[in-house]
PDB file of N, CA and C in Angstrom:
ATOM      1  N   UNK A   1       2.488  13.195   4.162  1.00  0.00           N
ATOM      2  CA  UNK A   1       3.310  12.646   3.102  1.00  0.00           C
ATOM      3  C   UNK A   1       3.984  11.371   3.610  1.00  0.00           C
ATOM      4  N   UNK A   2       4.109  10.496   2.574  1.00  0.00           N
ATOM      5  CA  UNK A   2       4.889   9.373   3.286  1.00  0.00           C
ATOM      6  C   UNK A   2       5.734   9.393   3.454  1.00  0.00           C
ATOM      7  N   UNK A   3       6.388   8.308   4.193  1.00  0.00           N
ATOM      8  CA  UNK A   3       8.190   8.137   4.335  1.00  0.00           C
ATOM      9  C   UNK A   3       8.427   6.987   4.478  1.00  0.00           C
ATOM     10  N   UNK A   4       9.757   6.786   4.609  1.00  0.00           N
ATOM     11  CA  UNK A   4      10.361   5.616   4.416  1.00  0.00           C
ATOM     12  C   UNK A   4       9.907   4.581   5.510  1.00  0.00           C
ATOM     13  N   UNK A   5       9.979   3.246   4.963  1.00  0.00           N
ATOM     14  CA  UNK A   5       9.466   1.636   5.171  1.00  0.00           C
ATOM     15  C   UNK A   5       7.960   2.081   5.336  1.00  0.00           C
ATOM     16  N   UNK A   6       7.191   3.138   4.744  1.00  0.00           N
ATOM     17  CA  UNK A   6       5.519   3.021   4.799  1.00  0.00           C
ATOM     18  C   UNK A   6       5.581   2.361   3.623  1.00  0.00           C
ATOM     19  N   UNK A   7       4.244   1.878   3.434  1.00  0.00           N
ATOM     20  CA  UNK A   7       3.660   0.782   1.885  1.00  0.00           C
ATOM     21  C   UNK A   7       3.130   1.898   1.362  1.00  0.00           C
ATOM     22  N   UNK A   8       3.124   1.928   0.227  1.00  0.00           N
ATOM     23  CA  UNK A   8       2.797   2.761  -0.772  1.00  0.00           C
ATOM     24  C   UNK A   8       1.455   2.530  -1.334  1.00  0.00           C
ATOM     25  N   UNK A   9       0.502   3.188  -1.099  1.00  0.00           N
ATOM     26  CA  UNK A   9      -0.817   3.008  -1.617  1.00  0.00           C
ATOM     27  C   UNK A   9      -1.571   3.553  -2.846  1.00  0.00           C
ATOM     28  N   UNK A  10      -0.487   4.635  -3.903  1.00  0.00           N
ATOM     29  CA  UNK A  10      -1.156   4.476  -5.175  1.00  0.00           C
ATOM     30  C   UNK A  10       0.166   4.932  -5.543  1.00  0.00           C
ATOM     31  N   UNK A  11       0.162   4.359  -6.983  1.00  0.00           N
ATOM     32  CA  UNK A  11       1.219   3.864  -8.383  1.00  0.00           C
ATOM     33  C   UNK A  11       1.775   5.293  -8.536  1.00  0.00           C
ATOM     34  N   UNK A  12       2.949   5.809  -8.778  1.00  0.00           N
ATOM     35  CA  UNK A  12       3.313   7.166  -9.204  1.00  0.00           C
ATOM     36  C   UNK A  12       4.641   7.119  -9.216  1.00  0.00           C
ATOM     37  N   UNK A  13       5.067   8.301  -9.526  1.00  0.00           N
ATOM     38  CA  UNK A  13       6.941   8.868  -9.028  1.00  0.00           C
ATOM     39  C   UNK A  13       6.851   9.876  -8.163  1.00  0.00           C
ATOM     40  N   UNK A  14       7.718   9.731  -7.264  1.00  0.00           N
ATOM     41  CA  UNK A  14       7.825  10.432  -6.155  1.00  0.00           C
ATOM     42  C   UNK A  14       9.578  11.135  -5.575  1.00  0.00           C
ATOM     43  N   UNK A  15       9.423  12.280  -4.896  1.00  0.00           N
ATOM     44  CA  UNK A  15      10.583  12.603  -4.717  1.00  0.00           C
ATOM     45  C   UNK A  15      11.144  12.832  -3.435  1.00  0.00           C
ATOM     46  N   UNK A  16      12.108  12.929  -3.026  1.00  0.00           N
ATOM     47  CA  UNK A  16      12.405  12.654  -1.764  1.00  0.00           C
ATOM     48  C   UNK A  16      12.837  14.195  -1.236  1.00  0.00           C
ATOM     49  N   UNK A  17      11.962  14.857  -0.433  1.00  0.00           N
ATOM     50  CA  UNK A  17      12.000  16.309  -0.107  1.00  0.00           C
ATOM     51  C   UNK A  17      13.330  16.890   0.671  1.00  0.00           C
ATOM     52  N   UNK A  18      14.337  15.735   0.662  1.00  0.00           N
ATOM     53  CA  UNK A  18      15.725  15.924   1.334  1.00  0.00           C
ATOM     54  C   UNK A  18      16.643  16.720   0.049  1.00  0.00           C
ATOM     55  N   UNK A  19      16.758  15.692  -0.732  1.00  0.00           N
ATOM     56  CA  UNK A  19      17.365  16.183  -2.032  1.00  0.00           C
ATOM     57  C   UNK A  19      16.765  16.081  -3.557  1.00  0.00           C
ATOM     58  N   UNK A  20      15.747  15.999  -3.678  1.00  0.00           N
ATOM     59  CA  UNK A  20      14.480  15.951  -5.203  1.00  0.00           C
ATOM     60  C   UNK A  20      15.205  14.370  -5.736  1.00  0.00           C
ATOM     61  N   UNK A  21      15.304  13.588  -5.378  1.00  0.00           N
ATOM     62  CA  UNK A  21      16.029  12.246  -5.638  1.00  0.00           C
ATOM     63  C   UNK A  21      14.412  11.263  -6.181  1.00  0.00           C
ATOM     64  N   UNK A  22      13.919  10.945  -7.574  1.00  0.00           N
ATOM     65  CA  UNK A  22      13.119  10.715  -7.870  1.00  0.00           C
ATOM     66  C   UNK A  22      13.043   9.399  -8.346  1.00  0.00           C
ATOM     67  N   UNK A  23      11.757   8.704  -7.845  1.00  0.00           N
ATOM     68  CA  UNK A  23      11.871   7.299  -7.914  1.00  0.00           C
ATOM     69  C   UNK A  23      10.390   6.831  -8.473  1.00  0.00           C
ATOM     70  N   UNK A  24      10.352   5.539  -9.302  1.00  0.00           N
ATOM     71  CA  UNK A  24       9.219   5.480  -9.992  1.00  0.00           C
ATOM     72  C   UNK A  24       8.415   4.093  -8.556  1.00  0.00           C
ATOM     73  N   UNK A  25       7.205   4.229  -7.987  1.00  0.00           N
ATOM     74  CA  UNK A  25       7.285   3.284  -6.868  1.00  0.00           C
ATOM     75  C   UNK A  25       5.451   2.810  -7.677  1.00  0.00           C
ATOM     76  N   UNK A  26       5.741   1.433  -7.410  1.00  0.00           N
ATOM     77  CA  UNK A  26       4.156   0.359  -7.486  1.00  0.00           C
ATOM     78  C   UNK A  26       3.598   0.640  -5.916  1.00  0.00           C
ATOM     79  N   UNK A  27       2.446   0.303  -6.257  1.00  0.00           N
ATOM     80  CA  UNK A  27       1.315   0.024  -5.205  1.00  0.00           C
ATOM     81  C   UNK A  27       1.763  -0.729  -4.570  1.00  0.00           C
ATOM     82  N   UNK A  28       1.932  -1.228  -2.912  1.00  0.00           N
ATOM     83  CA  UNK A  28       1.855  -2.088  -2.302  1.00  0.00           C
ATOM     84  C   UNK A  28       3.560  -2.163  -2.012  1.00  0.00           C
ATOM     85  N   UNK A  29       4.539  -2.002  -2.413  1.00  0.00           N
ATOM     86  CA  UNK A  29       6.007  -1.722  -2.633  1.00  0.00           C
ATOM     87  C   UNK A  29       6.224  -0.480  -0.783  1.00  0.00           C
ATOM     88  N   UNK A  30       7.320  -0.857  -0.545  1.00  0.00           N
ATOM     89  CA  UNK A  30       7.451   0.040   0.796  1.00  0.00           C
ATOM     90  C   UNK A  30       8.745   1.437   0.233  1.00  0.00           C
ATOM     91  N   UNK A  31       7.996   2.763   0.568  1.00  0.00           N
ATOM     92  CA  UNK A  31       9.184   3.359   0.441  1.00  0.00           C
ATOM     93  C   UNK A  31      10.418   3.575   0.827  1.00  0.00           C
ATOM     94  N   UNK A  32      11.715   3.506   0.053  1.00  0.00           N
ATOM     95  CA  UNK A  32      12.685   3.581   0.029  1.00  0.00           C
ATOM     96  C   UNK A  32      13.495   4.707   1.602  1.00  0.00           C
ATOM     97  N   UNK A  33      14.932   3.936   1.525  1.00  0.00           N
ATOM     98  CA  UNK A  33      15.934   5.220   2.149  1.00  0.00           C
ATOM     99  C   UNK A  33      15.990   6.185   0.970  1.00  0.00           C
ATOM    100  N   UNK A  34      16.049   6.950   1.238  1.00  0.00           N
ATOM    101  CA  UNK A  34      16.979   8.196   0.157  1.00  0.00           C
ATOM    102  C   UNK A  34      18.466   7.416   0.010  1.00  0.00           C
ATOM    103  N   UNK A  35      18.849   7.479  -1.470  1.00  0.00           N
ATOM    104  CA  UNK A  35      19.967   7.060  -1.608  1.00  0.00           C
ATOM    105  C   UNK A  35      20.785   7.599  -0.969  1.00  0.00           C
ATOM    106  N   UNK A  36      20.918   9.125  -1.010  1.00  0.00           N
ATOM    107  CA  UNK A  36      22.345   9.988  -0.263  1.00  0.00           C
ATOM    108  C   UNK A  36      21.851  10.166   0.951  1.00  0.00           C
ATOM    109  N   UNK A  37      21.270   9.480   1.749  1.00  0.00           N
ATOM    110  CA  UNK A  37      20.441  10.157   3.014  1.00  0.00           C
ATOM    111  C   UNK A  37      20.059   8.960   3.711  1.00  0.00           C
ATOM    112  N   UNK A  38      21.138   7.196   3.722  1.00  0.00           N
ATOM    113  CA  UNK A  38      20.704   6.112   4.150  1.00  0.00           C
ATOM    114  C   UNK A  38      20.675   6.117   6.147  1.00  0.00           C
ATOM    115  N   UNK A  39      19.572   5.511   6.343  1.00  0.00           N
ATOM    116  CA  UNK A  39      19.135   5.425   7.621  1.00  0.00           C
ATOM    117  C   UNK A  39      18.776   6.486   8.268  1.00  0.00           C
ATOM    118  N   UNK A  40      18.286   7.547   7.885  1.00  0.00           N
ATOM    119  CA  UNK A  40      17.545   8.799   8.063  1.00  0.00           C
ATOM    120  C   UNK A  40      16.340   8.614   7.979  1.00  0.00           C
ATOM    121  N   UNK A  41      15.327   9.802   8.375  1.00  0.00           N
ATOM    122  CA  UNK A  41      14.012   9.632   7.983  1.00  0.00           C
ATOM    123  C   UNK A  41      13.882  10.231   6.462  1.00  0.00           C
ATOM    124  N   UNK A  42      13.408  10.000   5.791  1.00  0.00           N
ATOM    125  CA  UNK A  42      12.636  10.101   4.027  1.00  0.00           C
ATOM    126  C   UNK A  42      11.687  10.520   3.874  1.00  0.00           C
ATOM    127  N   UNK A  43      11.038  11.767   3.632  1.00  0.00           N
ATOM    128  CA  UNK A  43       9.806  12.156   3.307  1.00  0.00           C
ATOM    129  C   UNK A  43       9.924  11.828   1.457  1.00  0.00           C
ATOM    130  N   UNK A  44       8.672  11.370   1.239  1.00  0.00           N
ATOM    131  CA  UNK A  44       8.470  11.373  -0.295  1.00  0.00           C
ATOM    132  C   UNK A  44       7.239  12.120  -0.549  1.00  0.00           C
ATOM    133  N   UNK A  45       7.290  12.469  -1.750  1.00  0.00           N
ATOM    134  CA  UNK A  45       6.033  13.607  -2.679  1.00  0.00           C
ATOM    135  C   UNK A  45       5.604  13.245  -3.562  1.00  0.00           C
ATOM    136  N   UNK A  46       4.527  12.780  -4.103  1.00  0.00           N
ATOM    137  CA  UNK A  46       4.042  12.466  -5.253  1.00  0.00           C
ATOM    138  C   UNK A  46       4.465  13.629  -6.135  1.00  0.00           C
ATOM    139  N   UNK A  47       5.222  13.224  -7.484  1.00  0.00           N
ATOM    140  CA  UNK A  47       5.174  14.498  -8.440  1.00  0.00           C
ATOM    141  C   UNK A  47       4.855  14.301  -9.594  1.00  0.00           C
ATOM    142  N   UNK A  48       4.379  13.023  -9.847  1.00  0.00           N
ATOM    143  CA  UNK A  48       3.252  12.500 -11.364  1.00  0.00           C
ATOM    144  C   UNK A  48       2.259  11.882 -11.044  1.00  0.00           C
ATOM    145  N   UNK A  49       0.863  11.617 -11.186  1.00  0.00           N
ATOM    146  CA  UNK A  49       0.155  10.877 -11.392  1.00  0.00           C
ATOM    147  C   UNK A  49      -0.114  10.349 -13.032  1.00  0.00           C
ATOM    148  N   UNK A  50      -0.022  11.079 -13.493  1.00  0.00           N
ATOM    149  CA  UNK A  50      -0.096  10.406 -15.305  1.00  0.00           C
ATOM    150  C   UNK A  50       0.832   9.994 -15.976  1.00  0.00           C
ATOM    151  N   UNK A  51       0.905   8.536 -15.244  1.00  0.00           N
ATOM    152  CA  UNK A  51       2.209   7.923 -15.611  1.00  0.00           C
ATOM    153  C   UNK A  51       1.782   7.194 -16.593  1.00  0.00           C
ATOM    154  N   UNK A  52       2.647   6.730 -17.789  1.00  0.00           N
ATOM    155  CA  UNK A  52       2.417   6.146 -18.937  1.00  0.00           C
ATOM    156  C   UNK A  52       1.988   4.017 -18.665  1.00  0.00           C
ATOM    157  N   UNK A  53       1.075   3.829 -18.901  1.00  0.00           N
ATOM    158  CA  UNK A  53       0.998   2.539 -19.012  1.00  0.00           C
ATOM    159  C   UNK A  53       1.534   1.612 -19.343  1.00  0.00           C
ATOM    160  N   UNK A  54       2.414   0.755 -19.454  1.00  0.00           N
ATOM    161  CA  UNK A  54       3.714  -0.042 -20.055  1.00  0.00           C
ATOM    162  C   UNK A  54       2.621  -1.729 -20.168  1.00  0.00           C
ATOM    163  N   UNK A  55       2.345  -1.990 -21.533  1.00  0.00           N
ATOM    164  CA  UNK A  55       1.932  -2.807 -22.108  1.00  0.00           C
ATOM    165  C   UNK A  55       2.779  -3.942 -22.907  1.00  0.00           C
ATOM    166  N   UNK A  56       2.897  -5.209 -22.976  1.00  0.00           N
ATOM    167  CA  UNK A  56       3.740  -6.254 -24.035  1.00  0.00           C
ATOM    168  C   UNK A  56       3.532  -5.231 -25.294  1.00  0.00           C
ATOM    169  N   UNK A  57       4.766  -5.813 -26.145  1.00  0.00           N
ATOM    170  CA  UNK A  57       3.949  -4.998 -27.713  1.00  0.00           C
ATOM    171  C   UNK A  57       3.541  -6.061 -28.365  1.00  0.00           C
ATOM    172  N   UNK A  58       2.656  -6.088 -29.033  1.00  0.00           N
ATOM    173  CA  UNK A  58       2.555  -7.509 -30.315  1.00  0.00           C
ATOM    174  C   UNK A  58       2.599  -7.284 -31.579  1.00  0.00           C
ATOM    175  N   UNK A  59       3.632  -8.861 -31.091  1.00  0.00           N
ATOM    176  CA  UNK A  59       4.509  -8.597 -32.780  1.00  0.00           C
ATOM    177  C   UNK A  59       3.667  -9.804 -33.969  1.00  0.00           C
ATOM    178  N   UNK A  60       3.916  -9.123 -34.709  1.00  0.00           N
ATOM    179  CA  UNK A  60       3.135  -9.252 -36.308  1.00  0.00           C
ATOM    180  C   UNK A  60       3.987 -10.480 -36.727  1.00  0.00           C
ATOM    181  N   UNK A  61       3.329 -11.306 -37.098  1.00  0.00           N
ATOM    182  CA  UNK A  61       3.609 -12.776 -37.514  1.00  0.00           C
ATOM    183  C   UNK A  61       4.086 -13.100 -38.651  1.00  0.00           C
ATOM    184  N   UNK A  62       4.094 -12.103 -39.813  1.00  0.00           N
ATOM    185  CA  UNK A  62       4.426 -12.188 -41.297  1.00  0.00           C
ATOM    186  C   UNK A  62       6.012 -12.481 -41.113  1.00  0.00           C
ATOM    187  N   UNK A  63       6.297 -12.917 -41.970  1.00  0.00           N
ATOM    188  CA  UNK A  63       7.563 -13.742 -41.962  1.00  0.00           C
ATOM    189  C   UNK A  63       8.785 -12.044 -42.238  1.00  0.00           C
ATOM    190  N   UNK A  64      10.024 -11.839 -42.050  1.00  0.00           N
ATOM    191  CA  UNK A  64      10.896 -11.252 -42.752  1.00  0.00           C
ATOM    192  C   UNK A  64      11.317 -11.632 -43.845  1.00  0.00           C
ATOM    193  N   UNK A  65      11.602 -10.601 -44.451  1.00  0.00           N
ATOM    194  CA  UNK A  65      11.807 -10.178 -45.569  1.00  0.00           C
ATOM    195  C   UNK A  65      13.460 -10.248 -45.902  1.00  0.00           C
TER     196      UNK A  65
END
């Protein structure tokens, strides 16, 4: 499992097995201290992979009303 200042190699939320302290982390991004647990070691856990896709929305051009 990873821990803290490793690079993160796939997209998810993860939790920190000290206190379930859950964080949403990108690819390539280094993992975190544990907030309540700074300058310690950090184990993290993947606990989603089916994270929702976050897309622009597009907006419709017709004038208001």
């Amino acid at each position: 499992m990873p821990q803290n200042g490793e690079v993160n190699d796939r997209f998810g939320v993860y939790k920190s097995l000290c206190c379930d302290r859950q964080i949403l982390l990108r690819e390539g991004m280094n993992f975190p201290d544990c907030p309540n647990h700074r300058k310690l070691t950090t184990v993290w856990k993947m606990v989603k992979t089916d994270v929702i896709e976050l897309r622009p929305v597009k907006r419709s051009k017709s004038k208001p009303a």
